[in-house]
PDB file of N, CA and C in Angstrom:
ATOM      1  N   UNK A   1      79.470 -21.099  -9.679  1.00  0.00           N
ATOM      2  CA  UNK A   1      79.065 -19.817 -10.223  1.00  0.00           C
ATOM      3  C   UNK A   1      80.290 -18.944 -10.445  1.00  0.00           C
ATOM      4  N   UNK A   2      80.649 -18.515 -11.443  1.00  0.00           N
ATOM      5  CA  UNK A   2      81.891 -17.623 -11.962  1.00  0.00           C
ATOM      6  C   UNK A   2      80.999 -16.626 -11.816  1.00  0.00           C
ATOM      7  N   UNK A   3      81.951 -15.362 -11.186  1.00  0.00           N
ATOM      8  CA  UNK A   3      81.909 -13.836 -11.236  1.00  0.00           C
ATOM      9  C   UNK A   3      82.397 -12.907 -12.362  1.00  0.00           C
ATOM     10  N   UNK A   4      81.738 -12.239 -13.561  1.00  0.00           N
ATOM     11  CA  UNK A   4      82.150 -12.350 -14.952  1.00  0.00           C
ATOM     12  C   UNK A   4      82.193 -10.805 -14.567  1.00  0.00           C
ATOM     13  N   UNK A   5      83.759 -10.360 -15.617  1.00  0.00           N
ATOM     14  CA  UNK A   5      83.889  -9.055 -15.703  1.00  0.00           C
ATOM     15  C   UNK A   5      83.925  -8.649 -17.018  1.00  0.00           C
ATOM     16  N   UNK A   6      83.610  -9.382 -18.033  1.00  0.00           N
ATOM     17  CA  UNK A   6      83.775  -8.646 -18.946  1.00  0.00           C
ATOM     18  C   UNK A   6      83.012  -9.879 -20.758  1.00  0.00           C
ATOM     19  N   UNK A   7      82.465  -9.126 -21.465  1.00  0.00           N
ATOM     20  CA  UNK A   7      81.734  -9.728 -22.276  1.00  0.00           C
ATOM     21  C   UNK A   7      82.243 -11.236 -22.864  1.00  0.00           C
ATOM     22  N   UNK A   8      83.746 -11.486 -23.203  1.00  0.00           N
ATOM     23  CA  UNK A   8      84.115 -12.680 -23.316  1.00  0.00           C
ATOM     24  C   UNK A   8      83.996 -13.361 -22.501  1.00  0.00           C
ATOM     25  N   UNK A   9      84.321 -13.067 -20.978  1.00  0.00           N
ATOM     26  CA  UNK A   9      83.710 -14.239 -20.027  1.00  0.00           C
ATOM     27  C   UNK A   9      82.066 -14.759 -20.212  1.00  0.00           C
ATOM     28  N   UNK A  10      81.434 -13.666 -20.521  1.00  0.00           N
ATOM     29  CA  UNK A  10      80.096 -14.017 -20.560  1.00  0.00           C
ATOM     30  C   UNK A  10      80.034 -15.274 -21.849  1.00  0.00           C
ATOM     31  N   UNK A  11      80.628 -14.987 -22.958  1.00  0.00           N
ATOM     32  CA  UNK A  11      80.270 -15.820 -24.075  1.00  0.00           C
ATOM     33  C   UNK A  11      81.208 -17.229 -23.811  1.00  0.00           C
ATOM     34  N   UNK A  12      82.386 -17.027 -23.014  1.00  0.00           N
ATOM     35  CA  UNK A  12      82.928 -18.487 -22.885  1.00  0.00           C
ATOM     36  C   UNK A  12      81.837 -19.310 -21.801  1.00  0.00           C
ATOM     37  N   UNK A  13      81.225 -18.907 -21.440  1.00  0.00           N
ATOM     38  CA  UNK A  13      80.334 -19.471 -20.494  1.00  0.00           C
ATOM     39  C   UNK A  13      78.739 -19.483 -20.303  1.00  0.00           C
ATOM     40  N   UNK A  14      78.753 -19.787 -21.556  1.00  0.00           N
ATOM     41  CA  UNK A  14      77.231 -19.584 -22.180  1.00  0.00           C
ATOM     42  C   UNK A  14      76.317 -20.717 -21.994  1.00  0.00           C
ATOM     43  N   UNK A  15      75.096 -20.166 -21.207  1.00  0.00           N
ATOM     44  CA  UNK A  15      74.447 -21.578 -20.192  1.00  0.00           C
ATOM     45  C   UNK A  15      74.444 -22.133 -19.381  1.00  0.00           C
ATOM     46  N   UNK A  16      75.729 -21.343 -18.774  1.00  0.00           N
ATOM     47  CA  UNK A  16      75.708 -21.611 -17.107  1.00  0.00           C
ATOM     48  C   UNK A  16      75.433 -20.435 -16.309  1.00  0.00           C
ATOM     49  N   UNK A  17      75.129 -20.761 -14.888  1.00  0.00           N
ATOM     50  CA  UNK A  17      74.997 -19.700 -13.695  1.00  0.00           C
ATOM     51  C   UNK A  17      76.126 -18.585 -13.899  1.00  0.00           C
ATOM     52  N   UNK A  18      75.968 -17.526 -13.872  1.00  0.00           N
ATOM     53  CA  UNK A  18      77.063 -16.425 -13.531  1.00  0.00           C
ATOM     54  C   UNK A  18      76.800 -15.614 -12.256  1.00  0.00           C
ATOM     55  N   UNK A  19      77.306 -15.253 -12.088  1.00  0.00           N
ATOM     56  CA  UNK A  19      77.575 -14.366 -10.996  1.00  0.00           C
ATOM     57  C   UNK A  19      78.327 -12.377 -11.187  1.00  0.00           C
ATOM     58  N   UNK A  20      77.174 -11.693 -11.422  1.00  0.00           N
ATOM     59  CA  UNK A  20      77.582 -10.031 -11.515  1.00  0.00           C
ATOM     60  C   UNK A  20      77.543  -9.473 -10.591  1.00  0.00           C
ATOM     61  N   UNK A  21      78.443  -8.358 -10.266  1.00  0.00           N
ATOM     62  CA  UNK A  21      78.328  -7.138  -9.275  1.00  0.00           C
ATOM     63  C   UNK A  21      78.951  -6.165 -10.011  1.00  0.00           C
ATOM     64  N   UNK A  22      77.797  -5.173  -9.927  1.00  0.00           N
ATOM     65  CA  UNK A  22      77.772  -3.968 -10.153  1.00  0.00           C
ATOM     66  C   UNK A  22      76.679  -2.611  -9.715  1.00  0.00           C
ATOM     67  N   UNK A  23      76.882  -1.867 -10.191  1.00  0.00           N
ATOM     68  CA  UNK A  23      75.476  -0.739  -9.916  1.00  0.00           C
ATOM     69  C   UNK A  23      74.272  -1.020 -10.575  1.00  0.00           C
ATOM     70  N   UNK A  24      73.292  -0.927  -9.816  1.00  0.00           N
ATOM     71  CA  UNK A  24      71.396  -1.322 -10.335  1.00  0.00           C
ATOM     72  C   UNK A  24      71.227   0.512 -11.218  1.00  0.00           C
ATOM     73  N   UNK A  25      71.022   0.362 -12.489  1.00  0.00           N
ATOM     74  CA  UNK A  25      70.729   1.537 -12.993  1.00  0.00           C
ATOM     75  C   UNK A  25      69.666   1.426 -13.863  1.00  0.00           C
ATOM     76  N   UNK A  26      68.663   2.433 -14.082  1.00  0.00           N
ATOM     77  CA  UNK A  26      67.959   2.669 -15.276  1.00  0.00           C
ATOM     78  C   UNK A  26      68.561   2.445 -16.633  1.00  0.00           C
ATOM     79  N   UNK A  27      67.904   1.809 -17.689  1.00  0.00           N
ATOM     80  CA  UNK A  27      68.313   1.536 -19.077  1.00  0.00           C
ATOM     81  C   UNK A  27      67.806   2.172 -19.968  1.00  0.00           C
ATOM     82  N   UNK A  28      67.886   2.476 -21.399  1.00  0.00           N
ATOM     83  CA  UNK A  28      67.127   3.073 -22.345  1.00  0.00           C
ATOM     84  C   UNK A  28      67.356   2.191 -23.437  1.00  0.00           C
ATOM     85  N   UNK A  29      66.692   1.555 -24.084  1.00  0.00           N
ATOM     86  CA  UNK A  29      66.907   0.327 -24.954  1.00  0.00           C
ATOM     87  C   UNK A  29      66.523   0.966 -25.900  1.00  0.00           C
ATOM     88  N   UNK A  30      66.480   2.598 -26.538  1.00  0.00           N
ATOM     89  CA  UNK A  30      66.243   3.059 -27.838  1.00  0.00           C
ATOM     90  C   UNK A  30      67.513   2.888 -28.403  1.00  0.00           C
ATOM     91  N   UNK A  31      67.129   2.664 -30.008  1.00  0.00           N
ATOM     92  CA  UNK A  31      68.110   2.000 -30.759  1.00  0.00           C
ATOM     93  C   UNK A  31      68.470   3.561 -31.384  1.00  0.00           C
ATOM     94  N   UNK A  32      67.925   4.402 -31.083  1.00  0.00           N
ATOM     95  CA  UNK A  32      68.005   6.090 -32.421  1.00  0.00           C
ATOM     96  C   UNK A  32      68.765   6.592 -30.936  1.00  0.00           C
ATOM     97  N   UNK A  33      69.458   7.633 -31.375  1.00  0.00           N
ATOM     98  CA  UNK A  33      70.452   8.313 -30.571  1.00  0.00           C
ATOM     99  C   UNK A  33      69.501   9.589 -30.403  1.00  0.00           C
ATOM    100  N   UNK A  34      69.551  10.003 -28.756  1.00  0.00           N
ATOM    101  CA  UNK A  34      68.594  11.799 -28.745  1.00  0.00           C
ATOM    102  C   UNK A  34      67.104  11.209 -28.123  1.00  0.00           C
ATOM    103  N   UNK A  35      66.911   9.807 -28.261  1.00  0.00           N
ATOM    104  CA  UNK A  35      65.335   9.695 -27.928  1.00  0.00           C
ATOM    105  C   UNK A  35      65.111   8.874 -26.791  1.00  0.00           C
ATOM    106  N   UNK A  36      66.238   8.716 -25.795  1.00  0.00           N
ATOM    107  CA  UNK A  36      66.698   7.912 -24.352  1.00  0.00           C
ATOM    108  C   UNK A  36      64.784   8.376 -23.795  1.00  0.00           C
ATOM    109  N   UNK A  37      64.134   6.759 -23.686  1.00  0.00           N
ATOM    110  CA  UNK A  37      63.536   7.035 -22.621  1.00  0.00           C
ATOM    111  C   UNK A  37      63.298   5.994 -21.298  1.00  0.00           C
ATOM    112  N   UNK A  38      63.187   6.381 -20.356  1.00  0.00           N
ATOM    113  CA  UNK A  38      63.058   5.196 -19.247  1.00  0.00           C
ATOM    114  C   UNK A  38      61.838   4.577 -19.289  1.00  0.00           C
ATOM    115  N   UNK A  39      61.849   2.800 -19.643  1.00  0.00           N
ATOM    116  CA  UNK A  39      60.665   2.190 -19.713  1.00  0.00           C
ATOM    117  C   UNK A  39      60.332   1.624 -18.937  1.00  0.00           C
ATOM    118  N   UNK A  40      61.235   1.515 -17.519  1.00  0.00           N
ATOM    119  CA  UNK A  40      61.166   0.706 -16.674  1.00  0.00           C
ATOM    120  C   UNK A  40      62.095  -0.565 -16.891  1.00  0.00           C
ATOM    121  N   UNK A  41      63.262  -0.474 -17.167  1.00  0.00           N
ATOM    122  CA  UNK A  41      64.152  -1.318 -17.829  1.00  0.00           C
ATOM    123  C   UNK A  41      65.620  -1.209 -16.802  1.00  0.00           C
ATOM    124  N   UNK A  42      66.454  -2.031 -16.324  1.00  0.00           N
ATOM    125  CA  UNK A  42      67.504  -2.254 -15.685  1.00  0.00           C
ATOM    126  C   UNK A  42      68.474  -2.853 -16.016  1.00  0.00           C
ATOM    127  N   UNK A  43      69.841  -1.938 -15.806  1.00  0.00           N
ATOM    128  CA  UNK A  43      71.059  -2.974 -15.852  1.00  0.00           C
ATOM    129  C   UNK A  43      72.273  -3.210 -14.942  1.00  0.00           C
ATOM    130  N   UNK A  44      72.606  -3.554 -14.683  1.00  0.00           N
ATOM    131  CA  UNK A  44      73.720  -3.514 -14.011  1.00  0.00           C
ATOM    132  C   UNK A  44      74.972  -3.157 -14.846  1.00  0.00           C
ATOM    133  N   UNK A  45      75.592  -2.196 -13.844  1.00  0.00           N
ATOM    134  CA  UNK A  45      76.982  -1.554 -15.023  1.00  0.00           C
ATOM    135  C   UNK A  45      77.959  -2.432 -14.294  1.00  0.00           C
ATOM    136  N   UNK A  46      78.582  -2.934 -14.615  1.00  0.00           N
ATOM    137  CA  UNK A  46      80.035  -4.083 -14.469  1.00  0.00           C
ATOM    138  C   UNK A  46      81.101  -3.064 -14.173  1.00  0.00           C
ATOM    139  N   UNK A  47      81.561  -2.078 -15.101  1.00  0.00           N
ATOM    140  CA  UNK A  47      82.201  -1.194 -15.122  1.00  0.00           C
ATOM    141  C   UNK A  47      82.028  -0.714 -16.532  1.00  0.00           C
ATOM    142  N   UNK A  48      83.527   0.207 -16.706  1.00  0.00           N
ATOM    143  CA  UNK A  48      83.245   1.650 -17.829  1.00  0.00           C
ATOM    144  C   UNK A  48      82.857   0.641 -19.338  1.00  0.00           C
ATOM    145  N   UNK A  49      83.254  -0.801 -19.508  1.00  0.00           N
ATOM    146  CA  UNK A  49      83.344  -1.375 -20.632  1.00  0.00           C
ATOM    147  C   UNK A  49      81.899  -2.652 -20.754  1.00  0.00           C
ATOM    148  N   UNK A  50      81.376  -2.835 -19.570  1.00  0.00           N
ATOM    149  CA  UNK A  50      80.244  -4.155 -19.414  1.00  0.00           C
ATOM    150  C   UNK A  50      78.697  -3.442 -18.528  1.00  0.00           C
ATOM    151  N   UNK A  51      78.151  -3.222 -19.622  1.00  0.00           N
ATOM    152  CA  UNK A  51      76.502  -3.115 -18.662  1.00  0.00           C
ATOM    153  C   UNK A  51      75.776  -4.521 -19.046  1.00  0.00           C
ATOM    154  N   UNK A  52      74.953  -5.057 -18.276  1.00  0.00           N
ATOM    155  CA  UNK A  52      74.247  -5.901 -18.310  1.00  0.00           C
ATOM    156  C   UNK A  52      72.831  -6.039 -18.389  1.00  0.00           C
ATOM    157  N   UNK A  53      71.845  -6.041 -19.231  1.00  0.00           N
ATOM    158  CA  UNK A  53      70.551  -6.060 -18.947  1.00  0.00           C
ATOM    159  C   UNK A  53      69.541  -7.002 -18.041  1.00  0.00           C
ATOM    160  N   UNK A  54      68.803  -6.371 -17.445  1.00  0.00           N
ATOM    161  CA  UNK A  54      67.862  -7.113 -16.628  1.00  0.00           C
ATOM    162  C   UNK A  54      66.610  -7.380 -17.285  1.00  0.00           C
ATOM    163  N   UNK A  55      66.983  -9.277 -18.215  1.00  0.00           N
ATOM    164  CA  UNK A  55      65.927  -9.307 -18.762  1.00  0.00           C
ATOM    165  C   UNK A  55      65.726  -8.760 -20.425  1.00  0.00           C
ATOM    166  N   UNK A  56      65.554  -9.603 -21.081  1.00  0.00           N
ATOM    167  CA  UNK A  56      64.869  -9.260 -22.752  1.00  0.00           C
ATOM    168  C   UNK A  56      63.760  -8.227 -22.168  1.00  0.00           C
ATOM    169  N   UNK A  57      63.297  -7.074 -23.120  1.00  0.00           N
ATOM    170  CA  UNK A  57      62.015  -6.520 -22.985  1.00  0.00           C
ATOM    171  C   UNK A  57      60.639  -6.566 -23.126  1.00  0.00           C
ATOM    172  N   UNK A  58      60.823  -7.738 -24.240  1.00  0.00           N
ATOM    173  CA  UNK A  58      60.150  -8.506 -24.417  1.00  0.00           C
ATOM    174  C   UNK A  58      59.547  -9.562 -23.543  1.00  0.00           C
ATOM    175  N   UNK A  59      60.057  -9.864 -22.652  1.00  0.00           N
ATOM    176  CA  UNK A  59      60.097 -10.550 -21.493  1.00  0.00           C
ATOM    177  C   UNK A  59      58.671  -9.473 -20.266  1.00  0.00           C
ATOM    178  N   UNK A  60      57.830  -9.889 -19.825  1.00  0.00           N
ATOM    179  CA  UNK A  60      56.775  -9.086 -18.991  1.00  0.00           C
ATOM    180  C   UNK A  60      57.667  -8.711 -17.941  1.00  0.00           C
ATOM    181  N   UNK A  61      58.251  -9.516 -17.151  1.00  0.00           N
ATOM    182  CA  UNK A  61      59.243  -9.463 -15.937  1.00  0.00           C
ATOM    183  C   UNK A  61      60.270  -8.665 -16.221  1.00  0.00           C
ATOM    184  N   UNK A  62      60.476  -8.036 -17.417  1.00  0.00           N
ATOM    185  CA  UNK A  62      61.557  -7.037 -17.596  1.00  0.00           C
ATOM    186  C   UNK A  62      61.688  -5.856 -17.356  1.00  0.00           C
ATOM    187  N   UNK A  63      60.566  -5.452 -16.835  1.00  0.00           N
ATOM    188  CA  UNK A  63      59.940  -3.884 -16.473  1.00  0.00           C
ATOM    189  C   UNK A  63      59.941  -4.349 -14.521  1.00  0.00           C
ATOM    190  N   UNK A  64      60.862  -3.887 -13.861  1.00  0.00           N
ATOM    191  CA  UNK A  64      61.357  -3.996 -12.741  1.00  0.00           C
ATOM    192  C   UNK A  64      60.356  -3.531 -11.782  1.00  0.00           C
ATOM    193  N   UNK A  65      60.127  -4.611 -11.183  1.00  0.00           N
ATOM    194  CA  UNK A  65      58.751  -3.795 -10.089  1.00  0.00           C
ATOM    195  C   UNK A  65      59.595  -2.845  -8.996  1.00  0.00           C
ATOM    196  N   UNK A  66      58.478  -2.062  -8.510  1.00  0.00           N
ATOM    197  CA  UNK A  66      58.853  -0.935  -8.206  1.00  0.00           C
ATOM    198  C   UNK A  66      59.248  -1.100  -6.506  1.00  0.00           C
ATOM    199  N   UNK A  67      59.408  -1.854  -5.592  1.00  0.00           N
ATOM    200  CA  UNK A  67      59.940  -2.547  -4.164  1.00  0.00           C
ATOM    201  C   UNK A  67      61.368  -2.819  -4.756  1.00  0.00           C
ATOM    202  N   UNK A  68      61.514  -3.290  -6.188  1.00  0.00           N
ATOM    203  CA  UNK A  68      62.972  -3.468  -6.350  1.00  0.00           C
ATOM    204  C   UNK A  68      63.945  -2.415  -6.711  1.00  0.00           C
ATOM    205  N   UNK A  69      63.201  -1.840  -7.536  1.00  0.00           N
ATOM    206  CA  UNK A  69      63.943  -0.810  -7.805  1.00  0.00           C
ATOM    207  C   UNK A  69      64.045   0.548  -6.742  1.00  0.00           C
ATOM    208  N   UNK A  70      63.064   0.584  -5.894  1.00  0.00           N
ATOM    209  CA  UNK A  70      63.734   1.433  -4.455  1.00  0.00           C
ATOM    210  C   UNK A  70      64.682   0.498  -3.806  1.00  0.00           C
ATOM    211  N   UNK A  71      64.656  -0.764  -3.399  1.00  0.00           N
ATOM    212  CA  UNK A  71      65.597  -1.044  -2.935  1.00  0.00           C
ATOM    213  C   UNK A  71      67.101  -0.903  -2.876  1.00  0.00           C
ATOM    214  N   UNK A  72      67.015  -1.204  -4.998  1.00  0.00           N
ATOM    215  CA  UNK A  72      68.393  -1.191  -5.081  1.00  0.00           C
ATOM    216  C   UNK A  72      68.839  -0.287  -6.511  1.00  0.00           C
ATOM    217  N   UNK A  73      67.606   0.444  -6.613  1.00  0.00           N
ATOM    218  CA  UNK A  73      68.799   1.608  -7.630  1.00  0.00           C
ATOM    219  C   UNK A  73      69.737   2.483  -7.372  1.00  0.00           C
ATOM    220  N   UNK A  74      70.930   2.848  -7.721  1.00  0.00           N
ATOM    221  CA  UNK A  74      71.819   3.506  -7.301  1.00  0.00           C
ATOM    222  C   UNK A  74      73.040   2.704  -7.047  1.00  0.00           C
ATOM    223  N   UNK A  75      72.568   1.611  -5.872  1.00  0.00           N
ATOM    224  CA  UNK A  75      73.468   0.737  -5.399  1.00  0.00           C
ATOM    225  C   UNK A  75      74.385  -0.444  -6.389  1.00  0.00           C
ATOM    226  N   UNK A  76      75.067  -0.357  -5.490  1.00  0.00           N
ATOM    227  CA  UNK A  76      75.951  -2.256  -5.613  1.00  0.00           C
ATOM    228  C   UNK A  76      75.497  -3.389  -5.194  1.00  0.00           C
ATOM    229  N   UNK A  77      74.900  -4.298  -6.529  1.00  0.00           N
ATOM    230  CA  UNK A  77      74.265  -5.504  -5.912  1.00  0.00           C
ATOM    231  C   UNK A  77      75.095  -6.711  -7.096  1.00  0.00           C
ATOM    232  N   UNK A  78      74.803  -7.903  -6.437  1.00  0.00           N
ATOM    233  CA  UNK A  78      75.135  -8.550  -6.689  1.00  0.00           C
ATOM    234  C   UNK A  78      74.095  -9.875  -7.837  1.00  0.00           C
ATOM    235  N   UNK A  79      73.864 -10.095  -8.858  1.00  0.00           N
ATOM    236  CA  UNK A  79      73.219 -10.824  -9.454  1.00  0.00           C
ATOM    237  C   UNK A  79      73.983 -12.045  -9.778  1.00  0.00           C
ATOM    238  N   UNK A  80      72.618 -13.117  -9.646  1.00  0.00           N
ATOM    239  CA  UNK A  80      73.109 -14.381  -9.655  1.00  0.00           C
ATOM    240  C   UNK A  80      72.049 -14.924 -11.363  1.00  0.00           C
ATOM    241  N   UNK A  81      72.352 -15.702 -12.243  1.00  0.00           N
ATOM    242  CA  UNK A  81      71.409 -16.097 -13.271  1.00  0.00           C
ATOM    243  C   UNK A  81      72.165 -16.566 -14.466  1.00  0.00           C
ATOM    244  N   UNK A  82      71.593 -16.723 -15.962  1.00  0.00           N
ATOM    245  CA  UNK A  82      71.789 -16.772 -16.840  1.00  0.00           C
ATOM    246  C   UNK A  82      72.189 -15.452 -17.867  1.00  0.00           C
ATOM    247  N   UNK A  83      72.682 -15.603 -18.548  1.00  0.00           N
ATOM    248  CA  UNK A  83      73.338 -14.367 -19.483  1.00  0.00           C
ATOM    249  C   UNK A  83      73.555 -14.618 -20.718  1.00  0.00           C
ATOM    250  N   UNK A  84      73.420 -13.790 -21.890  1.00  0.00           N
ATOM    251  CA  UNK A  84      73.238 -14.167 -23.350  1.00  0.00           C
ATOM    252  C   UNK A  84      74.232 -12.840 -23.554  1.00  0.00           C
ATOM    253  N   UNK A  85      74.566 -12.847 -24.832  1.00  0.00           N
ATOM    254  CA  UNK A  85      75.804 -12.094 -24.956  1.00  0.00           C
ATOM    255  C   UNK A  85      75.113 -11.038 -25.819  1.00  0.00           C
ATOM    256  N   UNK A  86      74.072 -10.941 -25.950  1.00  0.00           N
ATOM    257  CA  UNK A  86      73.163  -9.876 -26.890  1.00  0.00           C
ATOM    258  C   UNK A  86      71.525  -9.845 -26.133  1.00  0.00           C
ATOM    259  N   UNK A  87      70.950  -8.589 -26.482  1.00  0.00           N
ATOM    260  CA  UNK A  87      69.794  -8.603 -25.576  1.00  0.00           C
ATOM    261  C   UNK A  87      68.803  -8.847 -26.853  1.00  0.00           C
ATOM    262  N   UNK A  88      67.391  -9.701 -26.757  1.00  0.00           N
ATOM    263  CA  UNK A  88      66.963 -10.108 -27.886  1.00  0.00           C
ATOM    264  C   UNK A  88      65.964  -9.414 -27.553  1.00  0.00           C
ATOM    265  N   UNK A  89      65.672  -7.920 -28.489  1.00  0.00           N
ATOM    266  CA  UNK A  89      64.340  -7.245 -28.373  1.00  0.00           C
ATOM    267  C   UNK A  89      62.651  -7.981 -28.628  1.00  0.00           C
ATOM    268  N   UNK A  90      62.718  -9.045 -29.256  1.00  0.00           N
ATOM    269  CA  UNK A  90      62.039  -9.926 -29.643  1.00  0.00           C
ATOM    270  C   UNK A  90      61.886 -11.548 -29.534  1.00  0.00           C
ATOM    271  N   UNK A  91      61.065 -12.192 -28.920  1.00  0.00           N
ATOM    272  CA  UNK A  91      61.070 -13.450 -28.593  1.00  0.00           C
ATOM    273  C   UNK A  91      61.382 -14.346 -30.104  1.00  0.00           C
ATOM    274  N   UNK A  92      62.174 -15.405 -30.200  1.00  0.00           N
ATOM    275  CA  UNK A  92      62.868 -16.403 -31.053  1.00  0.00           C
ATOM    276  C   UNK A  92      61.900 -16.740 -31.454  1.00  0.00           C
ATOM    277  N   UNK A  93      61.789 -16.949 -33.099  1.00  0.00           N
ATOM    278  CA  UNK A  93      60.686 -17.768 -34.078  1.00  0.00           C
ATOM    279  C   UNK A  93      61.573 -18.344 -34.870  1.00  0.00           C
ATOM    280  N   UNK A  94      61.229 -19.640 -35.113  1.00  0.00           N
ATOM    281  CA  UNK A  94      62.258 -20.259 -36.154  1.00  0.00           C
ATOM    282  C   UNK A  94      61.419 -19.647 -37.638  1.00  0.00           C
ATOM    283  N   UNK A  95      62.976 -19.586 -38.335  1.00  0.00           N
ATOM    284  CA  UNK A  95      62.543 -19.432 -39.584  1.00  0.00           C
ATOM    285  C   UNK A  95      62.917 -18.257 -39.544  1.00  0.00           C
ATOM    286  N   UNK A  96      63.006 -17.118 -38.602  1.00  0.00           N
ATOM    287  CA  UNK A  96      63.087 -15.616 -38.222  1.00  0.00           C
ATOM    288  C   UNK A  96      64.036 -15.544 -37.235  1.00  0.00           C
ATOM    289  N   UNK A  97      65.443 -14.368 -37.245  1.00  0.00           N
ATOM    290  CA  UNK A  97      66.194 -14.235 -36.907  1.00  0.00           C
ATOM    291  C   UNK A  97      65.346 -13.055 -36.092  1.00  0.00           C
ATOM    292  N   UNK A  98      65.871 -12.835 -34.712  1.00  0.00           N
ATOM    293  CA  UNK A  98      65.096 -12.016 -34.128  1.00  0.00           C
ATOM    294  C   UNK A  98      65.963 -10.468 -34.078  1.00  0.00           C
ATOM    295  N   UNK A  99      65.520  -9.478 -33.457  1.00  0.00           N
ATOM    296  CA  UNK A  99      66.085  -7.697 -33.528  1.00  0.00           C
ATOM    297  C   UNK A  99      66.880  -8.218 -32.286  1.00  0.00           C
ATOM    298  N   UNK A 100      68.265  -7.655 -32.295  1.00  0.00           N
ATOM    299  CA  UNK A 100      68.996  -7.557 -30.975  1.00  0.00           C
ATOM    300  C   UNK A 100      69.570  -6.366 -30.961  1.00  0.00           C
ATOM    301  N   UNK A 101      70.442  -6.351 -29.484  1.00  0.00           N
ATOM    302  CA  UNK A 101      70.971  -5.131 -28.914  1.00  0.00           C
ATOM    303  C   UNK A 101      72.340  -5.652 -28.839  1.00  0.00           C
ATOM    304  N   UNK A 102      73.679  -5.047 -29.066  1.00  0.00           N
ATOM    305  CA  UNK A 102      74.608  -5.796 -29.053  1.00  0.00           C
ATOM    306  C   UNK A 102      75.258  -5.377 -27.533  1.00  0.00           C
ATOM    307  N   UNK A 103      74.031  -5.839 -26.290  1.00  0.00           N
ATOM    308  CA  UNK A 103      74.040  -5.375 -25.130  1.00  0.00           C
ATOM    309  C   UNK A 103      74.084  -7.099 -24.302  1.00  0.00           C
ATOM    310  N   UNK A 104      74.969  -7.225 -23.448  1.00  0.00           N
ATOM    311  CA  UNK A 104      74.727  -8.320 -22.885  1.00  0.00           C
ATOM    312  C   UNK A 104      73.130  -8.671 -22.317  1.00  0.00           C
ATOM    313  N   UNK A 105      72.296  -9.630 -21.702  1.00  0.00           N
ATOM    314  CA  UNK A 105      71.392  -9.233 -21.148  1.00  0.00           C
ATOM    315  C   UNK A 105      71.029 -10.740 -20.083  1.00  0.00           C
ATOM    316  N   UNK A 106      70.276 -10.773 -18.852  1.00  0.00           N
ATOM    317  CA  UNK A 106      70.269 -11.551 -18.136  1.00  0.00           C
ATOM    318  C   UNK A 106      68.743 -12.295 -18.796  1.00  0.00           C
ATOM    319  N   UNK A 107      68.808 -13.932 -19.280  1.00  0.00           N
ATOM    320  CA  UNK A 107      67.689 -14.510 -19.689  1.00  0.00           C
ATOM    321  C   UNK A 107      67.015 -15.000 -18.705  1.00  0.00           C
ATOM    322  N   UNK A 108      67.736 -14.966 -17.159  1.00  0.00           N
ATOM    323  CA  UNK A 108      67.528 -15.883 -16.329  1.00  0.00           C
ATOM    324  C   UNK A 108      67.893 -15.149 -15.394  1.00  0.00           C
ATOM    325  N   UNK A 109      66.939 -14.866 -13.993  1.00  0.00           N
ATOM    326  CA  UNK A 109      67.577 -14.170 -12.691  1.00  0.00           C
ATOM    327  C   UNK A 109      67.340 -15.250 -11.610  1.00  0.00           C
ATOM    328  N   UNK A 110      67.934 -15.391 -10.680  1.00  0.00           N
ATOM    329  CA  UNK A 110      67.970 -16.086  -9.872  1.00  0.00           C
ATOM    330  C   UNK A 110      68.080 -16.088  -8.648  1.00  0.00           C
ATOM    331  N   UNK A 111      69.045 -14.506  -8.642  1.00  0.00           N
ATOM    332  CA  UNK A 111      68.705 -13.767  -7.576  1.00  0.00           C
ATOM    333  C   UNK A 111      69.284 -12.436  -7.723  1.00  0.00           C
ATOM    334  N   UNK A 112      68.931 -11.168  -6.464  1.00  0.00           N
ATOM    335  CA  UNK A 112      69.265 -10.352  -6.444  1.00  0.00           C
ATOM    336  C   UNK A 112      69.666  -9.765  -5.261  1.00  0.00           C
ATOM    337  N   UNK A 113      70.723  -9.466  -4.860  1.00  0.00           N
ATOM    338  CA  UNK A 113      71.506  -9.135  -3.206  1.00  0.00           C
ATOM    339  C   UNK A 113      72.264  -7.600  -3.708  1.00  0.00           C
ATOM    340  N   UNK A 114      72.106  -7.026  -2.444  1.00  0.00           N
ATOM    341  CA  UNK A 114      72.815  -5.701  -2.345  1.00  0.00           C
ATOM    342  C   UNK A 114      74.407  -6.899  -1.778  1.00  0.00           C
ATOM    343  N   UNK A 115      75.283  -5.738  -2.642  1.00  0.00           N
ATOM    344  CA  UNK A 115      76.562  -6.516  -2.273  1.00  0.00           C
ATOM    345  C   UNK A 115      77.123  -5.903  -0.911  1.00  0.00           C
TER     346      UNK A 115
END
């Protein structure tokens, strides 16, 4: 498991386990600037240049149950999973290129530890 700091690590290593630590924060996945709202959406901030999403939104499991997010919002935790180098607002149809976020995002969690 590599510990990735920054978006090229993520894309040289596309499909394997990674390993993040950073802060558990609220996300706003509006694409219009002024209309930030919290949907129940998470990322981990890497630092000032790498946030990470928890989860496509599209995804049911992407809306963070609420035992997790008291646990560890605010904090430094450590995530273990899969990572795509864009967050795909929409599940893949062939034939159809899907809406993305040019936001890293986790496809795969595997785990979650306060660091």
């Amino acid at each position: 498991m590599s510990k990735v700091e920054s978006i090229q690590e993520i894309k040289e290593n596309k499909g394997k386990d990674l390993t993040v630590v950073g802060t558990y924060k609220p996300v706003s996945l509006s694409q219009k600037s002024g209309t930030e709202v919290h949907s129940g959406h998470y990322k981990i901030e890497v630092n000032d240049t790498l946030s990470i999403v928890l989860l496509p939104p599209y995804n049911p499991e992407s809306k963070r149950p609420s035992d997790e997010v008291q646990k560890f919002e605010g904090k430094r935790v450590k995530v273990n999973g899969t990572i795509s180098d864009k967050t795909y607002m929409e599940p893949p149809f062939i034939g159809k290129e899907p809406l993305t976020l040019s936001l890293p995002c986790f496809t795969e969690i595997k785990s979650i530890e306060l660091e």
